[in-house]
N, C-alpha and C. Protein backbone atom coordinates (compact mmCIF):
# COMPACT_ATOMS: atom_id res chain seq x y z
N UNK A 1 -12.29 -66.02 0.87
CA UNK A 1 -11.34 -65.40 1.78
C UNK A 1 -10.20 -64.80 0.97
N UNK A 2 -10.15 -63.71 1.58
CA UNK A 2 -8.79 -62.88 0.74
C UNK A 2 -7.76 -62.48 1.86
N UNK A 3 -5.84 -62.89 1.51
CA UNK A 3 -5.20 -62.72 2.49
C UNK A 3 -4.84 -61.47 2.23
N UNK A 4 -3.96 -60.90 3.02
CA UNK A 4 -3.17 -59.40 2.84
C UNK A 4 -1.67 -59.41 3.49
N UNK A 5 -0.79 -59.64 2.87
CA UNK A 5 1.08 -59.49 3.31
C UNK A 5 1.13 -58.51 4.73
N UNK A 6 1.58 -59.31 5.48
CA UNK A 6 1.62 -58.81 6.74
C UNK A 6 2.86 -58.75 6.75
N UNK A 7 4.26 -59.13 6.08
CA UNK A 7 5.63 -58.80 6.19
C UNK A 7 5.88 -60.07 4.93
N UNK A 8 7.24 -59.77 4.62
CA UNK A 8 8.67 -60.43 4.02
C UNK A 8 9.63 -60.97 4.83
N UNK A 9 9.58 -61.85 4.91
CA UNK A 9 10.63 -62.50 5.61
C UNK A 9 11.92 -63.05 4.99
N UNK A 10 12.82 -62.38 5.32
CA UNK A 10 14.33 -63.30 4.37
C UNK A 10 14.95 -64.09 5.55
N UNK A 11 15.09 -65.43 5.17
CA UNK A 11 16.34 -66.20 6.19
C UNK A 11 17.41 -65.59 6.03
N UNK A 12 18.18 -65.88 7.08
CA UNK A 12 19.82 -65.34 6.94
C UNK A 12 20.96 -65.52 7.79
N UNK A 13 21.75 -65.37 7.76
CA UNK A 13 22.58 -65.37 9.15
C UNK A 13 22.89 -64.31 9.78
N UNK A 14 22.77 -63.47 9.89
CA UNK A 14 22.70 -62.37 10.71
C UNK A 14 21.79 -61.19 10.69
N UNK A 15 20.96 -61.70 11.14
CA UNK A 15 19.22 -60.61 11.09
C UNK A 15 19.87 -59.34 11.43
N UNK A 16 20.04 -58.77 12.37
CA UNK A 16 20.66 -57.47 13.28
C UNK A 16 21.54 -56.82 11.95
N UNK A 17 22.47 -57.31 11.27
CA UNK A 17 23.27 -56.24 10.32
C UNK A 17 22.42 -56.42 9.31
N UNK A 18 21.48 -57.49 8.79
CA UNK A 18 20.98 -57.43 7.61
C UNK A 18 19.61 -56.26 7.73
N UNK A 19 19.04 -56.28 8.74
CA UNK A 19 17.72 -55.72 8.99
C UNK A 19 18.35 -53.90 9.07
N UNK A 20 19.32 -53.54 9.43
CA UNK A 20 20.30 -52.35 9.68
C UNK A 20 20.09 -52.39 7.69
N UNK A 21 20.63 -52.95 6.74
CA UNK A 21 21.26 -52.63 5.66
C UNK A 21 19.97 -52.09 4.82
N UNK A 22 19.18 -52.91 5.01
CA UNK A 22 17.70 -52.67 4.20
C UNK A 22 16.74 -51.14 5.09
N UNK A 23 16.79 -51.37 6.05
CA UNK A 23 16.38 -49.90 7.04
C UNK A 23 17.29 -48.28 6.41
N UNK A 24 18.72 -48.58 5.90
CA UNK A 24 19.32 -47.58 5.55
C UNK A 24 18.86 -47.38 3.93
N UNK A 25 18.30 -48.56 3.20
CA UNK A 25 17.66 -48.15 1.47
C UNK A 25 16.26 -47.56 1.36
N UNK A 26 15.43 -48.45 2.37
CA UNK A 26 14.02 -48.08 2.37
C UNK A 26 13.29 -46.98 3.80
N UNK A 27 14.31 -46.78 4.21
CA UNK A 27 13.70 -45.75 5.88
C UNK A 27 12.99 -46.98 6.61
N UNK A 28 13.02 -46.52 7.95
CA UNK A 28 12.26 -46.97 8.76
C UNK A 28 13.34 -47.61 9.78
N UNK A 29 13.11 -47.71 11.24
CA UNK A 29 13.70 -48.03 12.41
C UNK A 29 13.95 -49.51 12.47
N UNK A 30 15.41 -50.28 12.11
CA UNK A 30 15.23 -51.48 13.26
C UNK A 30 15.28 -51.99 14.39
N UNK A 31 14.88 -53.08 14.22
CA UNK A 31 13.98 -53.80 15.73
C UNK A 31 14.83 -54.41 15.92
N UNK A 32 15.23 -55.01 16.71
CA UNK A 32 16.10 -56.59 17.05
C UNK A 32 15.08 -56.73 17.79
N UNK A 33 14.49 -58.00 17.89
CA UNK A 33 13.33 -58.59 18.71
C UNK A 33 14.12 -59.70 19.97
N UNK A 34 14.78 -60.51 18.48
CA UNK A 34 16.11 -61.23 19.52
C UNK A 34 17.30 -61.27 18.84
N UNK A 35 18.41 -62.00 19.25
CA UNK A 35 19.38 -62.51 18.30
C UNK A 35 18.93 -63.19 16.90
N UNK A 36 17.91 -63.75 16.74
CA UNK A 36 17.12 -64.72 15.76
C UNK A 36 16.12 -64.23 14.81
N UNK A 37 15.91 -62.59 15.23
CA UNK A 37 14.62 -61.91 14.52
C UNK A 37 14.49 -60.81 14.57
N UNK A 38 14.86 -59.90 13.36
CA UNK A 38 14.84 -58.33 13.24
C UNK A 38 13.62 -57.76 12.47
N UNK A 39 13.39 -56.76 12.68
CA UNK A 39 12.69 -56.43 11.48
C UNK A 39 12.37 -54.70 11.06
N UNK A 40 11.95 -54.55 9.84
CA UNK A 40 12.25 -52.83 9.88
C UNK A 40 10.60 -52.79 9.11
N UNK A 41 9.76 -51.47 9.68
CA UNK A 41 8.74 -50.71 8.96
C UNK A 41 8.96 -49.59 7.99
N UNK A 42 9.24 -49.97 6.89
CA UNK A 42 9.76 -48.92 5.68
C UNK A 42 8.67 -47.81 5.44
N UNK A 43 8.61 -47.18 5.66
CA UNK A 43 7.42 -45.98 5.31
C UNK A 43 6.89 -46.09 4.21
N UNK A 44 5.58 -46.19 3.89
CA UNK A 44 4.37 -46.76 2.82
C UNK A 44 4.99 -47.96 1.93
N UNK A 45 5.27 -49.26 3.24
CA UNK A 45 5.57 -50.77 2.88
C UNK A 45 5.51 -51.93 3.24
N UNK A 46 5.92 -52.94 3.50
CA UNK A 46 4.98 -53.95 4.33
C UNK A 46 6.72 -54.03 5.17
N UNK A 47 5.97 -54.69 6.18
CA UNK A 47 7.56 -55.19 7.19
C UNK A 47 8.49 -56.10 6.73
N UNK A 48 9.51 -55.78 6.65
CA UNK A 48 10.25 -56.90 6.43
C UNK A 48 11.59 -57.02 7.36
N UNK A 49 10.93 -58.65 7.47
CA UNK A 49 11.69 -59.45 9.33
C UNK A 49 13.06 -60.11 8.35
N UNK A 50 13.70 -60.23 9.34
CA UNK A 50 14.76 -61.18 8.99
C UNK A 50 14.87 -62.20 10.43
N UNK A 51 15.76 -63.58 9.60
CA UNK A 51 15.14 -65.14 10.78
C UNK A 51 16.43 -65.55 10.76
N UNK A 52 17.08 -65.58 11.75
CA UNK A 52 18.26 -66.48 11.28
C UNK A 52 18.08 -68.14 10.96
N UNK A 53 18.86 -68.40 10.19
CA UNK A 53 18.72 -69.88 9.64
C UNK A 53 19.98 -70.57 9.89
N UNK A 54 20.07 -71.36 9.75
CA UNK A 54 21.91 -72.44 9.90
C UNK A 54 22.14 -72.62 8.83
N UNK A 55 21.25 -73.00 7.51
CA UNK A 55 22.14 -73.24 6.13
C UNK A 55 22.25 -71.51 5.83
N UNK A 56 23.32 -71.56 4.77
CA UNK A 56 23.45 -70.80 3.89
C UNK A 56 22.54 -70.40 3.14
N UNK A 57 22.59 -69.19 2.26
CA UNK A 57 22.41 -68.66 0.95
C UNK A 57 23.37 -69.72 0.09
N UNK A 58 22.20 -70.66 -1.39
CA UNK A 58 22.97 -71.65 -1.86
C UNK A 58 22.58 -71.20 -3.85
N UNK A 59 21.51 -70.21 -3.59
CA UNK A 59 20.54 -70.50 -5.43
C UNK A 59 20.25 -68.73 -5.13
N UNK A 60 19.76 -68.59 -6.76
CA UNK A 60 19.35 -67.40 -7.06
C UNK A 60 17.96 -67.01 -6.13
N UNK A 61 17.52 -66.16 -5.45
CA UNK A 61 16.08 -65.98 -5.29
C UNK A 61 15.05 -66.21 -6.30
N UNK A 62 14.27 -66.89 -5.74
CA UNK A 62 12.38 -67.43 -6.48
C UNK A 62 12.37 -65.81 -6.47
N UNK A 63 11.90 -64.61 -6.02
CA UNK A 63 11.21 -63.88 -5.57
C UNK A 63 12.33 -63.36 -5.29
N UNK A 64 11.98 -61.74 -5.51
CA UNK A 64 12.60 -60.32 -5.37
C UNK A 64 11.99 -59.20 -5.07
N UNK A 65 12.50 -57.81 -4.51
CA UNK A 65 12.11 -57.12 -4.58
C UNK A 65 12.70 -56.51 -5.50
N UNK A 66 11.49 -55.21 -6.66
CA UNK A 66 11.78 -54.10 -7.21
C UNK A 66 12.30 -52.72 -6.75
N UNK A 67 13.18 -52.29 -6.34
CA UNK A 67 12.75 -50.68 -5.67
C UNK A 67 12.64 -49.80 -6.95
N UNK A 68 11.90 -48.64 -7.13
CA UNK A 68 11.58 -47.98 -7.83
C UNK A 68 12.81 -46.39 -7.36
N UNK A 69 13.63 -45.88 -8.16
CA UNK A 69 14.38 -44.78 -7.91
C UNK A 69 14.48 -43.96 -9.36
N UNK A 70 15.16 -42.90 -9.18
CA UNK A 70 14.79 -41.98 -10.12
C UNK A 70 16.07 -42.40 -11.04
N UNK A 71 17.12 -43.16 -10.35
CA UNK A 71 18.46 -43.34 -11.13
C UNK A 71 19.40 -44.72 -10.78
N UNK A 72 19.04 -45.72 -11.22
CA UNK A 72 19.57 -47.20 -10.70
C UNK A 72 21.34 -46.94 -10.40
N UNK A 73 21.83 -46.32 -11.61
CA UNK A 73 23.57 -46.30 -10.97
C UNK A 73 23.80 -45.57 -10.21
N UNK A 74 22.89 -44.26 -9.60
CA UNK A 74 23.30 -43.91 -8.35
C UNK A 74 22.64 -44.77 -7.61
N UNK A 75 21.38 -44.86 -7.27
CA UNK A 75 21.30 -45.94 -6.37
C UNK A 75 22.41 -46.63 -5.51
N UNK A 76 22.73 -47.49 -6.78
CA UNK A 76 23.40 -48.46 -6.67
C UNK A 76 25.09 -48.29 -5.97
N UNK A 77 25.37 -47.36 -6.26
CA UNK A 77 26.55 -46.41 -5.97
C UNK A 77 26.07 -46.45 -4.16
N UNK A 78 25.25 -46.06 -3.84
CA UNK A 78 25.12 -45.36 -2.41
C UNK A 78 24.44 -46.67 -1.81
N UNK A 79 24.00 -47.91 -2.36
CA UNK A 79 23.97 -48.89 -2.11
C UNK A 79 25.23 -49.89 -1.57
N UNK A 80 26.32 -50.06 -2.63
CA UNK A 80 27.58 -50.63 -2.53
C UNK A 80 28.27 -49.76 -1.18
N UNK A 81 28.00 -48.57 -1.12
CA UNK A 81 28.73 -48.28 0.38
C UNK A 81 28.11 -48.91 1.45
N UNK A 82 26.98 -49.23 1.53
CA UNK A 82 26.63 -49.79 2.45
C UNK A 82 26.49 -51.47 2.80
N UNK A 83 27.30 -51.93 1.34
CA UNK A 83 27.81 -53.16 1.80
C UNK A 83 26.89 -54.11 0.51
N UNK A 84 26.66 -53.83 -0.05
CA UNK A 84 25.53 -54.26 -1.52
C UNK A 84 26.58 -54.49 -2.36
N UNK A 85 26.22 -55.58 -3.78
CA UNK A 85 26.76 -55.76 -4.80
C UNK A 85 26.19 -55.79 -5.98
N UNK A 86 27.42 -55.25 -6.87
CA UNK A 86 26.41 -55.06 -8.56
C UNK A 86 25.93 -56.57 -8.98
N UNK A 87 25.21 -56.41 -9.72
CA UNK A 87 25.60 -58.36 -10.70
C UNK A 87 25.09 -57.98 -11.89
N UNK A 88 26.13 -57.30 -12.86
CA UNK A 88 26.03 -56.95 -13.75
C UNK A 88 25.75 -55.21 -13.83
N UNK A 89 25.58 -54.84 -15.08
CA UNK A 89 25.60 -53.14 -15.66
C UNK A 89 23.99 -53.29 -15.24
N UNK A 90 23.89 -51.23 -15.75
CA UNK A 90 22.39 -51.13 -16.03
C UNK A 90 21.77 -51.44 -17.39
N UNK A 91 20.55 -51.98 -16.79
CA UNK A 91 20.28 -52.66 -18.49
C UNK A 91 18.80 -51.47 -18.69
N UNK A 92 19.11 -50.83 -20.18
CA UNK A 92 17.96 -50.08 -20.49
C UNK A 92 17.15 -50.91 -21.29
N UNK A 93 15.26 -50.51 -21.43
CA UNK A 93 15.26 -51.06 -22.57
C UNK A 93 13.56 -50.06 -22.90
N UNK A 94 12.49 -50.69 -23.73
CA UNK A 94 11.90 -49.50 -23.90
C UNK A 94 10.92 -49.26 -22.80
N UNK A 95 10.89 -50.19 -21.84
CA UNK A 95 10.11 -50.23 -20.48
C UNK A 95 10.76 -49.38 -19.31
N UNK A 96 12.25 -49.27 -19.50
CA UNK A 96 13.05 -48.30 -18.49
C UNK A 96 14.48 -48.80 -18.41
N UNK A 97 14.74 -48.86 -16.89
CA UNK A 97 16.05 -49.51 -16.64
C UNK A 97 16.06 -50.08 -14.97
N UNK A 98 17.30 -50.99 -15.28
CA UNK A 98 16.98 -51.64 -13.70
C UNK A 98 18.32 -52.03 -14.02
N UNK A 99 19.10 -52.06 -12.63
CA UNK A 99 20.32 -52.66 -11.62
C UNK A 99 20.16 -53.59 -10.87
N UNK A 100 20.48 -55.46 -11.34
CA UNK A 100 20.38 -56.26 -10.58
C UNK A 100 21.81 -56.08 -9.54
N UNK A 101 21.28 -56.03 -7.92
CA UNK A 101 21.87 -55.74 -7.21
C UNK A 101 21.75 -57.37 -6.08
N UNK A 102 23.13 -57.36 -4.79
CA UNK A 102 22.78 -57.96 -3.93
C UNK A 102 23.09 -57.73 -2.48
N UNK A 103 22.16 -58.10 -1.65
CA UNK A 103 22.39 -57.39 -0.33
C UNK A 103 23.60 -57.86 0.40
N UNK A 104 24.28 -57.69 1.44
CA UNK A 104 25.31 -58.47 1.81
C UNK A 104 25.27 -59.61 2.21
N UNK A 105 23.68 -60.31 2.48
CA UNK A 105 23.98 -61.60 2.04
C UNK A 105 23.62 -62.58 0.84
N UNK A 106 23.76 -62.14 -0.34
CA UNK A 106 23.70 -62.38 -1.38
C UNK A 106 22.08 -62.36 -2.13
N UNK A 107 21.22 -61.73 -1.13
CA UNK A 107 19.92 -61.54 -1.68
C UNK A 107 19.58 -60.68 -2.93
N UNK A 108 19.43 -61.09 -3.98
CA UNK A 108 18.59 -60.14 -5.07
C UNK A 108 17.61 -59.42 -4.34
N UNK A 109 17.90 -58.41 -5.57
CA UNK A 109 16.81 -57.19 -5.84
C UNK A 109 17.68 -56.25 -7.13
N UNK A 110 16.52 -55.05 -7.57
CA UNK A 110 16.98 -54.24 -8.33
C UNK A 110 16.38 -53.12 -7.94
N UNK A 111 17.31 -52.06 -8.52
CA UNK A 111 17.21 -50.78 -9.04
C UNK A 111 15.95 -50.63 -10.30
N UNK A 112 15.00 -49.90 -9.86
CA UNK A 112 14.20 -49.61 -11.22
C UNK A 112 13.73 -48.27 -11.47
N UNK A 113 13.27 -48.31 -13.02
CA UNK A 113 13.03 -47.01 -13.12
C UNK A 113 11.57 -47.21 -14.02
N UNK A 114 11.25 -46.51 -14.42
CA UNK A 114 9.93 -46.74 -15.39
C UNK A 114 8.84 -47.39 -15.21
């Protein structure tokens, strides 16, 4: 038996602005299903829901997403307006470059290139 990713799910505390923040990087419409469960279809990507939870964000993410862009500090630039944070510079190296970034609720991901 072989499975296939039917969505990403991030816990959080506020699905509705978080599911809005990621819909404005990757395209695609959000849902509010309820107060408890959003989710957005990014055009050629898998879904990704958001759940509200009661604890916090407490540790680094196990697991990230890459986005692939033509330029991580703009990216990242037009990212931070929409409520994102740097964590740290761009780091080049002979594989490319990438911007560890975080969503507004402290979720990793990066900027990549190469």
């Amino acid at each position: 038996m072989r499975a296939h990713v039917q969505e990403i799910v991030f816990d959080c505390a506020d699905p509705a602005a978080l599911v809005r923040f990621w819909a404005g990087l990757l395209g695609g419409a959000p849902v509010d299903r309820s107060t408890d469960w959003s989710y957005v279809d990014p055009p050629e990507f898998v879904r990704l829901a958001f759940q509200r939870v009661p604890e916090g964000k407490s540790v680094k993410n196990r697991v990230h997403l890459d986005l692939e862009v033509e330029e991580p500090d703009r990216a990242a630039e037009e990212a931070l307006r929409s409520g994102a944070a740097r964590v740290g510079g761009v780091v080049t190296d002979e594989q490319g470059s990438f911007q560890v970034m975080q969503d507004p609720e402290g979720n990793e991901f990066c900027f990549v290139t190469g």
